[in-house]
Protein backbone atom coordinates (compact mmCIF):
# COMPACT_ATOMS: atom_id res chain seq x y z
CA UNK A 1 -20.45 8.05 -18.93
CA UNK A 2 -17.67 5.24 -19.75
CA UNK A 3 -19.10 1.98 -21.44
CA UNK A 4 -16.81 0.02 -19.95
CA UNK A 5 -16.15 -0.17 -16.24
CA UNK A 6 -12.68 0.67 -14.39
CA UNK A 7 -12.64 -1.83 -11.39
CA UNK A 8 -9.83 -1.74 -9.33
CA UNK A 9 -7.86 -5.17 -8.77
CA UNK A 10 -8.27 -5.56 -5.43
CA UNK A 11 -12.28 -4.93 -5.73
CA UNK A 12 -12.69 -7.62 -8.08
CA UNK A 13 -14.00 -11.48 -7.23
CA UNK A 14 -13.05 -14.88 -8.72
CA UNK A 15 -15.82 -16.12 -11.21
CA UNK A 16 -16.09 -18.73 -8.44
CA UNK A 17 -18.27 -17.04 -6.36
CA UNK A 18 -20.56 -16.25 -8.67
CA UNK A 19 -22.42 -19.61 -8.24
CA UNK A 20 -23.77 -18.22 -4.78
CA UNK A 21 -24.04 -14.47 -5.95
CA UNK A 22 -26.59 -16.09 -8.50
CA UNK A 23 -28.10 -18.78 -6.48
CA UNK A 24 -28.53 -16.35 -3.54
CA UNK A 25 -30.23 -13.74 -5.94
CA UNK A 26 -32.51 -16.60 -7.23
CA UNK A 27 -33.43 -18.01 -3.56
CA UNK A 28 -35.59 -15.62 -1.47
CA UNK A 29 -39.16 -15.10 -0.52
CA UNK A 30 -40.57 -16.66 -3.97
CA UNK A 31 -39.99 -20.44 -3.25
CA UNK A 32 -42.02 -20.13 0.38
CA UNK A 33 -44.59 -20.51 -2.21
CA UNK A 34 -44.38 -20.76 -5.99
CA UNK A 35 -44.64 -24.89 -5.79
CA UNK A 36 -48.33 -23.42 -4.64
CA UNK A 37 -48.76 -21.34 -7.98
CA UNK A 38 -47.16 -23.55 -10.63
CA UNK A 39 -49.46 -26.26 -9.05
CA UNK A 40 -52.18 -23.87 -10.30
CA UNK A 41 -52.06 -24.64 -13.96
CA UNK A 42 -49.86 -27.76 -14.08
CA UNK A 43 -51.08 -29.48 -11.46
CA UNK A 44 -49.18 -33.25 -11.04
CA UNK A 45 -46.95 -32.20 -14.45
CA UNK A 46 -44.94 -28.98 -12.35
CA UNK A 47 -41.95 -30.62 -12.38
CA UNK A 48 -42.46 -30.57 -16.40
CA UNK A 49 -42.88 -26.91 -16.00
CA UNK A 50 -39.91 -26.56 -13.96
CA UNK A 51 -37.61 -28.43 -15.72
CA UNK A 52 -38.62 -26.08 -19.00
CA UNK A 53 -38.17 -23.09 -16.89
CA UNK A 54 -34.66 -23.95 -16.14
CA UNK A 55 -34.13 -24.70 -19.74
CA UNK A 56 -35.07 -21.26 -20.97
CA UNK A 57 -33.27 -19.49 -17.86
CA UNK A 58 -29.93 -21.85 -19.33
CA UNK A 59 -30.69 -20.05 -23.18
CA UNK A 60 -31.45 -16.61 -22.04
CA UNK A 61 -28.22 -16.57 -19.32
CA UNK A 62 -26.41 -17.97 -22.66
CA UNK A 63 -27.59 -15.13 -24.38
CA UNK A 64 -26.59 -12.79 -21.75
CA UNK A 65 -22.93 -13.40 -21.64
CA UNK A 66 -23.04 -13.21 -25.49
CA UNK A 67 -23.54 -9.29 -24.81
CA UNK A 68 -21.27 -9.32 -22.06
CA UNK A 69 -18.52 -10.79 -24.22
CA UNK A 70 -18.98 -8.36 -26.79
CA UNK A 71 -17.51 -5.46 -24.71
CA UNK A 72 -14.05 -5.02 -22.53
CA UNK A 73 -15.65 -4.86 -19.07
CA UNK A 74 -18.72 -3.62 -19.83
CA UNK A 75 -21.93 -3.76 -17.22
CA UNK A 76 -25.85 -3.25 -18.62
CA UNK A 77 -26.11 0.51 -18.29
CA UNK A 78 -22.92 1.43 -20.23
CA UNK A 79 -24.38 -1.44 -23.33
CA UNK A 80 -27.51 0.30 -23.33
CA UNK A 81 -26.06 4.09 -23.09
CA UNK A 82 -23.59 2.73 -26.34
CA UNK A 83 -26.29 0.86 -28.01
CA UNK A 84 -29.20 3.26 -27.52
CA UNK A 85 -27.82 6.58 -27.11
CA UNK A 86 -27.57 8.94 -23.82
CA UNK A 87 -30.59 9.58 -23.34
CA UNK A 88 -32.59 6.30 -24.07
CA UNK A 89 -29.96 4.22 -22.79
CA UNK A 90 -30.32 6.25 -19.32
CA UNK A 91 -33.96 5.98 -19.22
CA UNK A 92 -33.59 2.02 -19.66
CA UNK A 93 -30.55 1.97 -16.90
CA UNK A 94 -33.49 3.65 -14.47
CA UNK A 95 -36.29 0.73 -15.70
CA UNK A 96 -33.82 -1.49 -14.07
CA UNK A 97 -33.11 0.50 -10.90
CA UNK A 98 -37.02 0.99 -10.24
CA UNK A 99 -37.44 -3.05 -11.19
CA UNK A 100 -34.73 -3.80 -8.72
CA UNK A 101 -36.17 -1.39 -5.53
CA UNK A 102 -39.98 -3.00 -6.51
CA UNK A 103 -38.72 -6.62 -5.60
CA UNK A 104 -36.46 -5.71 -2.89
CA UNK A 105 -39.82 -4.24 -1.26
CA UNK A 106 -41.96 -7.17 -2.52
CA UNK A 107 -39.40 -9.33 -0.42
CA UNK A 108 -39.05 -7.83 2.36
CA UNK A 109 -42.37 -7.15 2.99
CA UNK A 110 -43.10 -11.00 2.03
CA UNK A 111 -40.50 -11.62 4.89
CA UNK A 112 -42.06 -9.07 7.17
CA UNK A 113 -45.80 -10.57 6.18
CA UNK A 114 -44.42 -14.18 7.52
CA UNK A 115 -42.68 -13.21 10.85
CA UNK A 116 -45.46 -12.15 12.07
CA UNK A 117 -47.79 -14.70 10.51
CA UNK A 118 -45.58 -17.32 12.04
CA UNK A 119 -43.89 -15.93 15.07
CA UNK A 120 -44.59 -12.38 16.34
CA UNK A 121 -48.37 -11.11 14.87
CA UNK A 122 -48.32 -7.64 17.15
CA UNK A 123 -44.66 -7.03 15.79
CA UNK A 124 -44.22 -3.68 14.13
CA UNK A 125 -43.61 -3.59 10.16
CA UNK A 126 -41.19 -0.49 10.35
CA UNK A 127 -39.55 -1.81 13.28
CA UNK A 128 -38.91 -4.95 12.02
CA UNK A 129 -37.83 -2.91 8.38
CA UNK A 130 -35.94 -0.92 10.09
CA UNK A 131 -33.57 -3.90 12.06
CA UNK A 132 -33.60 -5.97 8.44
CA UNK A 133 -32.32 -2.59 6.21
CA UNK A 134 -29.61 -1.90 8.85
CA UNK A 135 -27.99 -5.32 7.98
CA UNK A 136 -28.80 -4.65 3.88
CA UNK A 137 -26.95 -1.26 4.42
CA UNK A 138 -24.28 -2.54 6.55
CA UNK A 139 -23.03 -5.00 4.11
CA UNK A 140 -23.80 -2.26 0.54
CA UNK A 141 -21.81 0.03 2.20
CA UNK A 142 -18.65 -2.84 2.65
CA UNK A 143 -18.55 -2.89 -1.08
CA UNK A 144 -18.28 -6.09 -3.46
CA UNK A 145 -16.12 -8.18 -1.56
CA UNK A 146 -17.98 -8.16 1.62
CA UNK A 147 -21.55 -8.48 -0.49
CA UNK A 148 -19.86 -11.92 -1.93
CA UNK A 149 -18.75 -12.93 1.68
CA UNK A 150 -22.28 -12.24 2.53
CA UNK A 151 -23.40 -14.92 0.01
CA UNK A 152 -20.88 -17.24 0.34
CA UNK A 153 -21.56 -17.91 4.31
CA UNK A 154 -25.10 -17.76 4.38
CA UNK A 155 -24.99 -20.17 1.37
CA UNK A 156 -23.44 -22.18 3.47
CA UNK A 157 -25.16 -22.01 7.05
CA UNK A 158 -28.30 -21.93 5.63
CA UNK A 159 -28.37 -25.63 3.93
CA UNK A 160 -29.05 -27.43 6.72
CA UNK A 161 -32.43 -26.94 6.17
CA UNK A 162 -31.89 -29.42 3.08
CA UNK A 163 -31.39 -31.67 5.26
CA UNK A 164 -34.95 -31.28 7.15
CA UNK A 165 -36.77 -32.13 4.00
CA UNK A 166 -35.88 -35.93 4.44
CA UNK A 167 -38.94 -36.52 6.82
CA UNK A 168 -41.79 -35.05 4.52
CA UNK A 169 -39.72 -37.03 1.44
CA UNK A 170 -40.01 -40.27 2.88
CA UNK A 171 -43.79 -39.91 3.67
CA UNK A 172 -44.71 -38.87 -0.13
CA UNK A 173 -47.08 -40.55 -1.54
CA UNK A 174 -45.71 -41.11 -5.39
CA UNK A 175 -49.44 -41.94 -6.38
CA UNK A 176 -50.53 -38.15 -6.35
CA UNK A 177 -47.98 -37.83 -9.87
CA UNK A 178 -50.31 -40.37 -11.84
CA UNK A 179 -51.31 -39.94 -14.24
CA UNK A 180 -48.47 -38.01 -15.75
CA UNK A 181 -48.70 -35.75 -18.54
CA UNK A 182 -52.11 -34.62 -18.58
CA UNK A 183 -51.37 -30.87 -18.30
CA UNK A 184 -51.93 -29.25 -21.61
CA UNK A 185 -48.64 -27.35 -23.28
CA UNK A 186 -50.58 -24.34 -22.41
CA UNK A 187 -50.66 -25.17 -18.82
CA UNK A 188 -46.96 -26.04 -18.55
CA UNK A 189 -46.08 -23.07 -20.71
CA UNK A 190 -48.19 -20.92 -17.56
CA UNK A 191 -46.30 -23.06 -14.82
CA UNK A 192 -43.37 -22.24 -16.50
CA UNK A 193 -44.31 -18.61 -16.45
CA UNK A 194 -45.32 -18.91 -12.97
CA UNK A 195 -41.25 -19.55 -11.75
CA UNK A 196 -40.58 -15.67 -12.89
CA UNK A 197 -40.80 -14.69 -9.40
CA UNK A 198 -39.02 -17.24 -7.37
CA UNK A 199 -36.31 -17.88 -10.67
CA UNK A 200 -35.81 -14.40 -11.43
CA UNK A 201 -32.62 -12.36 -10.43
CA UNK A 202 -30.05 -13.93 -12.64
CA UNK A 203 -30.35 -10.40 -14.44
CA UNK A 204 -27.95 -9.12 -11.64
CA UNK A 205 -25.19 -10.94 -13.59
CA UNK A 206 -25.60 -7.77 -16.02
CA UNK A 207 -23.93 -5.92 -12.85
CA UNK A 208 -21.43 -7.95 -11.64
CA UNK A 209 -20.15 -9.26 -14.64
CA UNK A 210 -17.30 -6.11 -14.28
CA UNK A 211 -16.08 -7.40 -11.26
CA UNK A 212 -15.14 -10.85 -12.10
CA UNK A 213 -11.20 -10.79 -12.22
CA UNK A 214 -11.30 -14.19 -14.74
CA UNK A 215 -14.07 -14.06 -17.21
CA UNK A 216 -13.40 -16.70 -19.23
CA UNK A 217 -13.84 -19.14 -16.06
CA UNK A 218 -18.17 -17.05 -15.26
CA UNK A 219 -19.97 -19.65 -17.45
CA UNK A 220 -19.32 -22.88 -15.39
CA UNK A 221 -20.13 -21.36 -11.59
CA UNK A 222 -22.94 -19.42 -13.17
CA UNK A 223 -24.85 -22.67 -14.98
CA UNK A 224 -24.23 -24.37 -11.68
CA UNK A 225 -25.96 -21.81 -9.54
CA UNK A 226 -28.83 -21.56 -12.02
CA UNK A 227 -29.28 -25.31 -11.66
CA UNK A 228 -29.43 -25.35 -7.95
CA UNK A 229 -31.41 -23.04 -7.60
CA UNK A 230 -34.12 -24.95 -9.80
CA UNK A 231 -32.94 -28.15 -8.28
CA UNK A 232 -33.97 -26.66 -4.80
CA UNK A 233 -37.63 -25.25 -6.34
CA UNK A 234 -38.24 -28.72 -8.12
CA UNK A 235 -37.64 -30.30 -4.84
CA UNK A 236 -39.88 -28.71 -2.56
CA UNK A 237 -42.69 -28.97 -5.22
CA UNK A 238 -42.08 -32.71 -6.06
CA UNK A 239 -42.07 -33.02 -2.17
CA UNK A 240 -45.58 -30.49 -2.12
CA UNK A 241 -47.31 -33.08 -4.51
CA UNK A 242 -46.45 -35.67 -3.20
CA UNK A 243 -47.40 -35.25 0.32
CA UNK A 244 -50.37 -33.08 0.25
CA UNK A 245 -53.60 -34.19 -1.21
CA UNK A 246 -53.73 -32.23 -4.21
CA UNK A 247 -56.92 -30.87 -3.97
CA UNK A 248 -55.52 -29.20 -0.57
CA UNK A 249 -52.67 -27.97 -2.16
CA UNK A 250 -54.57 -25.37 -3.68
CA UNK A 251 -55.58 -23.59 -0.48
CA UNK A 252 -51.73 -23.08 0.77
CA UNK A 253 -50.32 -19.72 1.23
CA UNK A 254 -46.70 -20.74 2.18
CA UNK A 255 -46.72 -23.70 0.97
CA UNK A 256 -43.14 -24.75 1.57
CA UNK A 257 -43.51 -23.31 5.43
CA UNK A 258 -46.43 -25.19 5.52
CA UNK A 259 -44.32 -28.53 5.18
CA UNK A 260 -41.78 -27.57 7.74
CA UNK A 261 -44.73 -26.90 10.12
CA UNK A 262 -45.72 -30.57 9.79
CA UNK A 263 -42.03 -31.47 10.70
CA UNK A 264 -41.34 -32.57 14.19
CA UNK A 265 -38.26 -34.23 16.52
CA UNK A 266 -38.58 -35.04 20.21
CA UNK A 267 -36.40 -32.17 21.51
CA UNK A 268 -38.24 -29.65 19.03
CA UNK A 269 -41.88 -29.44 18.56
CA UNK A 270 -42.68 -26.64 15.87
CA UNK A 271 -39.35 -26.44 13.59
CA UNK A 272 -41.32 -23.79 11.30
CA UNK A 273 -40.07 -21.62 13.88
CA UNK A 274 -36.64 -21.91 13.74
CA UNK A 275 -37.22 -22.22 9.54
CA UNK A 276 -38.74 -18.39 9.28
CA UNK A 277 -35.39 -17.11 11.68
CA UNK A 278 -33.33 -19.07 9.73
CA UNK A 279 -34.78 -18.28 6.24
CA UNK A 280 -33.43 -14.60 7.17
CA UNK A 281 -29.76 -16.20 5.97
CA UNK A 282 -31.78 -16.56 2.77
CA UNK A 283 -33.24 -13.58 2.56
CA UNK A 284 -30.45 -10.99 3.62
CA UNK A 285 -27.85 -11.39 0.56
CA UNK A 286 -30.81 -11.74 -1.55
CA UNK A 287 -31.81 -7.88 -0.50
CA UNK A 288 -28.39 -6.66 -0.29
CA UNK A 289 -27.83 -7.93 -3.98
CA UNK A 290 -30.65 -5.65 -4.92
CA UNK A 291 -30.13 -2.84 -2.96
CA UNK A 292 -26.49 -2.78 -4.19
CA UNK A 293 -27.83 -3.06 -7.55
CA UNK A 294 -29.83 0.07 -7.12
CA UNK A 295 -27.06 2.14 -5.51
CA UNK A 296 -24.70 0.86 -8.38
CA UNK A 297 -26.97 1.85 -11.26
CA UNK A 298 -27.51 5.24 -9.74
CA UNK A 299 -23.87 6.01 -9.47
CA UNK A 300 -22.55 4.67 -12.70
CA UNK A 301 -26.18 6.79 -14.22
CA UNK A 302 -25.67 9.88 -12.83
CA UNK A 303 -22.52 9.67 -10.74
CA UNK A 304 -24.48 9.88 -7.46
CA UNK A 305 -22.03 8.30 -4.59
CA UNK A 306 -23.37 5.03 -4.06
CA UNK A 307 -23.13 5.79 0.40
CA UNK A 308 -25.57 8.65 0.01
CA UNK A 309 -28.10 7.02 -1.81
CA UNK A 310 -28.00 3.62 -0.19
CA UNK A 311 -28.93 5.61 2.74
CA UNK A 312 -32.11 7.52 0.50
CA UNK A 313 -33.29 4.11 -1.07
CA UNK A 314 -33.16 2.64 2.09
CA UNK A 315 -35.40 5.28 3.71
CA UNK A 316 -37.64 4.91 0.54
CA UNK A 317 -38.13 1.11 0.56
CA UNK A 318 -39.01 1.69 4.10
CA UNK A 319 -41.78 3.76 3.33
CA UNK A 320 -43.22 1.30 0.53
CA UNK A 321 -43.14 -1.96 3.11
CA UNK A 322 -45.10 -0.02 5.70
CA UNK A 323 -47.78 0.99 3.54
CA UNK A 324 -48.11 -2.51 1.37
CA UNK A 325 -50.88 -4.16 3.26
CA UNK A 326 -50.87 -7.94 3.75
CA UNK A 327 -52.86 -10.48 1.91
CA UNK A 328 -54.77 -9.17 -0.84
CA UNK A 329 -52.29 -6.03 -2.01
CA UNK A 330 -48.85 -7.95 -1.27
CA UNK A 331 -50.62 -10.67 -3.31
CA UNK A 332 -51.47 -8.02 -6.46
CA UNK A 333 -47.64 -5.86 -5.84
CA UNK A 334 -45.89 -9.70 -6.17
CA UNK A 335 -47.98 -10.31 -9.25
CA UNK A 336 -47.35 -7.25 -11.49
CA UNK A 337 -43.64 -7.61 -10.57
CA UNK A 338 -43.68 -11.06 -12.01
CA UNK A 339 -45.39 -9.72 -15.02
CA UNK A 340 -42.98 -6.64 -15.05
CA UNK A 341 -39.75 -9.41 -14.27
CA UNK A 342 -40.86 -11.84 -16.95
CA UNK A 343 -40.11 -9.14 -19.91
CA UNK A 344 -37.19 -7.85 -18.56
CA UNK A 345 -35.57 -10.85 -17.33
CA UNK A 346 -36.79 -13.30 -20.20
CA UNK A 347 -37.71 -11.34 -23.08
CA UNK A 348 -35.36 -8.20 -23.15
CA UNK A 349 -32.01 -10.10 -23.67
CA UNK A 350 -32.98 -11.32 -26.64
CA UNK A 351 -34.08 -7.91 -28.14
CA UNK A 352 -31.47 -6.57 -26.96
CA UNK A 353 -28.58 -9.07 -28.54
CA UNK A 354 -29.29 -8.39 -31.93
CA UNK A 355 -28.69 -4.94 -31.20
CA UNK A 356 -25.74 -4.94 -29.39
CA UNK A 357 -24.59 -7.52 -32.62
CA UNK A 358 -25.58 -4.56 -35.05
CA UNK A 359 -24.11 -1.83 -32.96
CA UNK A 360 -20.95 -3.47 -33.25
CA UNK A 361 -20.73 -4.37 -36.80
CA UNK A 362 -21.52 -0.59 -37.47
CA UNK A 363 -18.69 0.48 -35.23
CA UNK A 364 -16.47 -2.04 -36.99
CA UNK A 365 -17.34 -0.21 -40.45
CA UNK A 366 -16.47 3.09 -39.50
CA UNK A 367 -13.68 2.05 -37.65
CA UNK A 368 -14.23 2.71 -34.28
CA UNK A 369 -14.29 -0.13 -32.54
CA UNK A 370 -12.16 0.16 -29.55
CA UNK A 371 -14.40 -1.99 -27.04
């Protein structure tokens, strides 16, 4: 297995478009209700939590292209195969393929879980899989490019929904944020903790960082799709506060659909409706993103071509959504991913700099540094 990874030039992207590779990673399911969850331990003080959250996202994506930069054109399973060995660096390459396939079934079966809570209650889980994962492996099997295209349009069409948030903000009432600062640091440090979910997925960057045809320009684009993305999540939760009575805020499921459901014009009565069809925009380069990532990390693993087992994983995630049942289970399966995502996302880059840091001064010793 190469470290480094030979992309062809007419594969790779400009680092532009990695602002809506990240920020459509980062937006999905999660923000329908996390203002609900971080409003769980930092109650009026979320936007505290939030604002640290993004801070620590800013560090750890620092720290990420500081292993990135210390290899040619290197991707995360090829550092952790030269860092850790064959074997070892293998069996971590598959942690992150599993990680990846458990959200994309979390999401989708969050997605699933609100079509027919909002529109459609008697429509069928695998049928409604089964339309979704056609579009996923219609645009995995179009490669990089069309996976970017993906992001970049839907980025685009799906931000008029912005632009619906401007009733709910101008009926907030700004009293429900007094008094400020009353959370205790151990309740922001939880609502911080509480964004893994909805914030996570900037750990794709580890896999696209080989296709980027002008590194040195990744940093900018990247920072600026990290802060939109919390931009976006501190919105809908300063706009949650502050027009819901806080102790009903508790009680919300989908909190952010629950908002749009309030929302109506004279020639449209419930625009919730045309929020869950739209939020599919949202939702789709999300999943490709990760079911890419899984077909990638098997191919560059084990050289398994990346067609074939789109089609398998596919199949398999399938299987998982039917069987995850609403409510109580989705609720647990969304939970122990956030637990699972907050170490790998959060904590592993750091373990793993100092090692990639050591790796190469040893290398530099014995002369063999050719990265």
């Amino acid at each position: 297995m190469d470290i480094n990874v030979k992309v062809e030039a007419h594969v790779m992207v400009r680092a532009f478009y990695l602002f809506f590779l990240i920020t459509s990673i980062q937006t999905g399911v999660g923000i329908m209700g996390a203002p609900r969850y971080i409003f769980k331990f930092a109650h009026q003080d979320s936007w505290v939590s939030i604002l640290l959250a993004h801070g620590f996202i800013m560090i750890t994506v620092a720290v990420m292209f500081m292993i990135l930069n210390q290899y040619e054109n290197a991707d995360i399973f090829g550092i952790q195969v030269d860092v850790f060995g064959k074997v070892l660096g293998k069996l971590l390459g598959v942690v992150y393929v599993i990680y990846f396939g458990l959200v994309l079934v979390s999401v989708l079966a969050t997605y699933i879980q609100v079509v027919q809570l909002f529109l459609y209650p008697t429509f069928p889980t695998y049928l409604l899989g089964i339309l979704i994962l056609f579009l996923i492996l219609y645009a995995v099997m179009g490669g990089v490019r069309v996976i970017v295209g993906v992001a970049f349009l839907f980025f685009v069409f799906s931000q008029i929904i912005l632009l619906l948030l401007y009733d709910p903000l101008t009926r907030m009432e700004w009293g429900h944020f007094l008094p400020m600062f009353q959370a205790s640091p151990t309740d922001i440090l939880q609502g911080a903790k509480a964004t893994t979910y909805t914030l996570g997925g900037f750990e794709m960057l580890f896999l696209l960082y080989p296709f980027i045809e002008n590194k040195e320009n990744a940093k900018v684009p990247t920072f600026l799709g990290l802060a939109h993305s919390s931009f976006i999540l501190l919105l809908t939760t300063i706009i949650l506060i502050g027009y819901f009575s806080l102790d009903y805020i508790i009680n919300l499921e989908f909190s952010l659909l629950t908002i749009f459901k309030s929302i109506s014009f004279t020639f449209v009565e419930r625009i919730d409706y045309f929020i869950v069809i739209e939020w599919l925009m949202i939702v789709l380069p999300n999943n490709i993103l990760l079911l890419w990532g899984m077909s990638y990390g098997l191919n560059r693993l084990f050289n398994i071509n990346q067609k074939y087992s789109g089609y398998v994983l596919a199949s398999i995630v399938l299987i998982a959504v039917i069987f995850i049942k609403f409510d109580y289970q989705s609720l647990t399966f969304t939970n122990f991913i956030s637990k699972i995502g907050f170490w790998i996302i959060f904590v592993y880059p750091f373990i793993l700099l100092p090692c990639v840091l050591i790796r190469r001064k040893w290398k530099r010793a014995k002369g063999l540094d050719d990265l």
